[in-house]
Protein backbone atom coordinates (compact mmCIF):
# COMPACT_ATOMS: atom_id res chain seq x y z
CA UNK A 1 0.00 0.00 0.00
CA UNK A 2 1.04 3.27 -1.03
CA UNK A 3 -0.03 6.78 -1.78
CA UNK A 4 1.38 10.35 -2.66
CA UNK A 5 2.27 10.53 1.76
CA UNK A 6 2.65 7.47 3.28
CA UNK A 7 4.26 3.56 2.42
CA UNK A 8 2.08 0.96 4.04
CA UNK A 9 4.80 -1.79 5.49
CA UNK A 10 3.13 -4.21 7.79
CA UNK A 11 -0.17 -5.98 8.20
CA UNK A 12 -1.12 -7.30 11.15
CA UNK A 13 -4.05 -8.17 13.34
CA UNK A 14 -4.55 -7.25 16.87
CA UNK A 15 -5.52 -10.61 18.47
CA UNK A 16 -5.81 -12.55 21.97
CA UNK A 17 -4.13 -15.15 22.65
CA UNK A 18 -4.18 -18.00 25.97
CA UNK A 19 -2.45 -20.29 27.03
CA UNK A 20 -3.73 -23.85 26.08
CA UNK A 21 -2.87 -25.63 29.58
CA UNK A 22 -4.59 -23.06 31.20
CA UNK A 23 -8.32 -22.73 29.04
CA UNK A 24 -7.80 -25.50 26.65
CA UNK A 25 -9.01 -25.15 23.01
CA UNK A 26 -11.65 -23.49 24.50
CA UNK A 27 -9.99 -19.85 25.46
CA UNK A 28 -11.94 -16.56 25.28
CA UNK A 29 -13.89 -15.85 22.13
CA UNK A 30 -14.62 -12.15 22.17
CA UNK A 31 -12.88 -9.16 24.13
CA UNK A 32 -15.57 -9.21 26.42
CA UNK A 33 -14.24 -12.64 27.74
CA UNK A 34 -11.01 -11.47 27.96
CA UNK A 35 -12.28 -8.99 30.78
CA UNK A 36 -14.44 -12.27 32.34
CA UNK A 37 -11.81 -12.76 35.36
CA UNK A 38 -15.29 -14.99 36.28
CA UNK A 39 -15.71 -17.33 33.33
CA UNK A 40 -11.60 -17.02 32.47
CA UNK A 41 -9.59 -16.75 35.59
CA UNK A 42 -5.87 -16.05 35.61
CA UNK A 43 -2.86 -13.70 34.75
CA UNK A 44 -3.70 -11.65 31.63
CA UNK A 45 -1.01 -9.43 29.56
CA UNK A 46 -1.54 -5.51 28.32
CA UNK A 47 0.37 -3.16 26.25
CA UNK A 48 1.91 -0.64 28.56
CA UNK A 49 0.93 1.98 25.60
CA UNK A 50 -2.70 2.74 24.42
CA UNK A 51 -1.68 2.08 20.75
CA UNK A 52 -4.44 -0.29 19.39
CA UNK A 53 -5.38 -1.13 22.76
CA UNK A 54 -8.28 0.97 23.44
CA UNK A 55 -10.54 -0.29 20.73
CA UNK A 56 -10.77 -3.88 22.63
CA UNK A 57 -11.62 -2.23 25.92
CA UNK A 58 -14.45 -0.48 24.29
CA UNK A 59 -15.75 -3.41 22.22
CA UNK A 60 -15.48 -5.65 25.76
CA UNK A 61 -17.49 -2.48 26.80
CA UNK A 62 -20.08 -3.28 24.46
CA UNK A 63 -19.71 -0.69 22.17
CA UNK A 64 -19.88 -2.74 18.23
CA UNK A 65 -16.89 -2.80 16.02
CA UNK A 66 -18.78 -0.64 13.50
CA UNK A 67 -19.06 2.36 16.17
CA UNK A 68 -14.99 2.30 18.30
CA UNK A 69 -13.53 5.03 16.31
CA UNK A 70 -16.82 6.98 16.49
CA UNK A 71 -16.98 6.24 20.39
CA UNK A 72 -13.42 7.28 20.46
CA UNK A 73 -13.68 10.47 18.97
CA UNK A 74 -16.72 11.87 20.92
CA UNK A 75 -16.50 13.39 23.86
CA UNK A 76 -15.51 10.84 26.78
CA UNK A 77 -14.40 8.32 24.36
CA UNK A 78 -10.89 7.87 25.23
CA UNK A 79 -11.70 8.28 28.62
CA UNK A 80 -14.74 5.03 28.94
CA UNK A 81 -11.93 3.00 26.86
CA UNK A 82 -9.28 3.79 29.96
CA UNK A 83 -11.75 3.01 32.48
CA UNK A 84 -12.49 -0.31 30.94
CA UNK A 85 -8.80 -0.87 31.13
CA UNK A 86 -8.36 0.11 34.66
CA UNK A 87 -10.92 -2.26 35.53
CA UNK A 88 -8.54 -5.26 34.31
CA UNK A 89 -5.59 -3.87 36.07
CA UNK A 90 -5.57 -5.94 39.15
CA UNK A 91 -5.55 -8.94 37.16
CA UNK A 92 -2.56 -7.68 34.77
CA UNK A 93 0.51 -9.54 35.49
CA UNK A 94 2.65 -8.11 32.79
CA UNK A 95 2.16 -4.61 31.21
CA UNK A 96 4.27 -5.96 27.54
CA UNK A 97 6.02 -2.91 26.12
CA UNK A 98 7.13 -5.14 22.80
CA UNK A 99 5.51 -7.86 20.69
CA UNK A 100 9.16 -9.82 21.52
CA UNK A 101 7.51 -9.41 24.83
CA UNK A 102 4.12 -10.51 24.76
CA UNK A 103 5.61 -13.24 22.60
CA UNK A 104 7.94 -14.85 25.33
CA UNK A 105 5.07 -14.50 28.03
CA UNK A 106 3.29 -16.84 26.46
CA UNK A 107 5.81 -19.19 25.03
CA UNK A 108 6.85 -19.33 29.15
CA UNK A 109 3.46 -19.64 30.16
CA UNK A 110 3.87 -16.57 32.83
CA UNK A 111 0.75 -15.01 31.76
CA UNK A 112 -2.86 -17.24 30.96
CA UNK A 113 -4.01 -14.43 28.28
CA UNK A 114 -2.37 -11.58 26.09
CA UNK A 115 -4.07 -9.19 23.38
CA UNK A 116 -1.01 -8.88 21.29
CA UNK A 117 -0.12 -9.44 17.64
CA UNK A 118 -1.26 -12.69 15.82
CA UNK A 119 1.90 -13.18 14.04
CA UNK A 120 4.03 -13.29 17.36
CA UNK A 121 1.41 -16.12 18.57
CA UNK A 122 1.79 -17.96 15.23
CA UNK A 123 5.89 -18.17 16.10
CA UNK A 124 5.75 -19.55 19.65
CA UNK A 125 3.01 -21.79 18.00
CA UNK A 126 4.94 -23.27 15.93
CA UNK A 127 8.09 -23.23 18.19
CA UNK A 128 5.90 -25.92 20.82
CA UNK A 129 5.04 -22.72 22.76
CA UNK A 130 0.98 -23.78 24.21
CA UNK A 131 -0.76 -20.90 22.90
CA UNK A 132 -4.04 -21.06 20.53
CA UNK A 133 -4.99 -17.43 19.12
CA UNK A 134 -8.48 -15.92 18.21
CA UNK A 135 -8.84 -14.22 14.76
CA UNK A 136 -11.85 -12.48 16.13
CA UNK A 137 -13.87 -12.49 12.41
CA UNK A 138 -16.31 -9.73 13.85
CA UNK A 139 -14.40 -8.21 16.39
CA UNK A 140 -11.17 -8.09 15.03
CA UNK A 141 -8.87 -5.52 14.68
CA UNK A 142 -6.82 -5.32 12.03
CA UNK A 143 -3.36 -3.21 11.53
CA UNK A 144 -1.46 -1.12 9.41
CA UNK A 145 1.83 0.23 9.98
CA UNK A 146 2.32 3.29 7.25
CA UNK A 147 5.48 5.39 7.21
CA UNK A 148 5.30 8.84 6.22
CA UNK A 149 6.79 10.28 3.27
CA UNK A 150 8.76 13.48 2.96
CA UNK A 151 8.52 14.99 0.56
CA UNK A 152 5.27 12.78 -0.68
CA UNK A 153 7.36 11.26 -3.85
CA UNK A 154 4.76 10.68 -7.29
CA UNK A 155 5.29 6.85 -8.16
């Protein structure tokens, strides 16, 4: 992806993933369940930043995927998202400030649950790590990391 300001690099999804010894096959299947300490007991994993990380707290808040970035820019958007994620902060074990990060927690099983990035999950996967991941088809949120261009260069 490209255009006249801006070279789209990387495409990712925003994702959770659990550990399998923990929930099974059977781990949380929409953000809401993430914030379930109930129904899904255990240590859970946040980004430290609010980069992609408030539209999950506001979609386990209810609010449908359709309507976040409306939600967000109104008046008391940002601040319902960070009060959904304070709510979760006594059961965050590990604030991850990298997807290296989030990545190792679960490949050592030190956290039950992470949002993170789904192709970090797929590695420790595929490296024997005991994590399943859920591409959340409706709920999912999905990334684009775009690099501004100066000056914007005509291709």
């Amino acid at each position: 992806m490209y255009t006249d300001h801006c070279v789209g690099t990387d495409v990712f999804s925003t994702v959770i993933a659990w550990n399998t010894k923990t929930y099974g096959e059977k781990g949380p299947q929409t953000w809401a369940d993430f914030w379930d300490v109930k129904k899904f007991p255990g240590k859970r994993s946040y980004r430290k930043g609010v980069a992609g990380m408030l539209e999950p707290a506001l979609m386990a808040d209810g609010v449908p995927p359709n309507k976040v970035y409306e939600v967000l820019s109104a008046p008391g958007g940002i601040e319902r998202a960070i009060k959904k994620i304070k709510e979760l902060k006594p059961h965050i074990a590990v604030w991850w400030a990298s997807g290296a990060q989030h990545a190792q927690l679960m490949k050592d099983g030190e956290v039950d649950m992470v949002i993170g990035w789904n192709g970090r999950f797929d590695a420790v996967a595929k490296d024997g790590g005991k994590v399943a991941l859920l591409l959340i088809k409706l709920y999912g949120i999905l990334n684009v990391l775009l690099f501004q261009r100066e000056p914007p260069i005509k291709l």
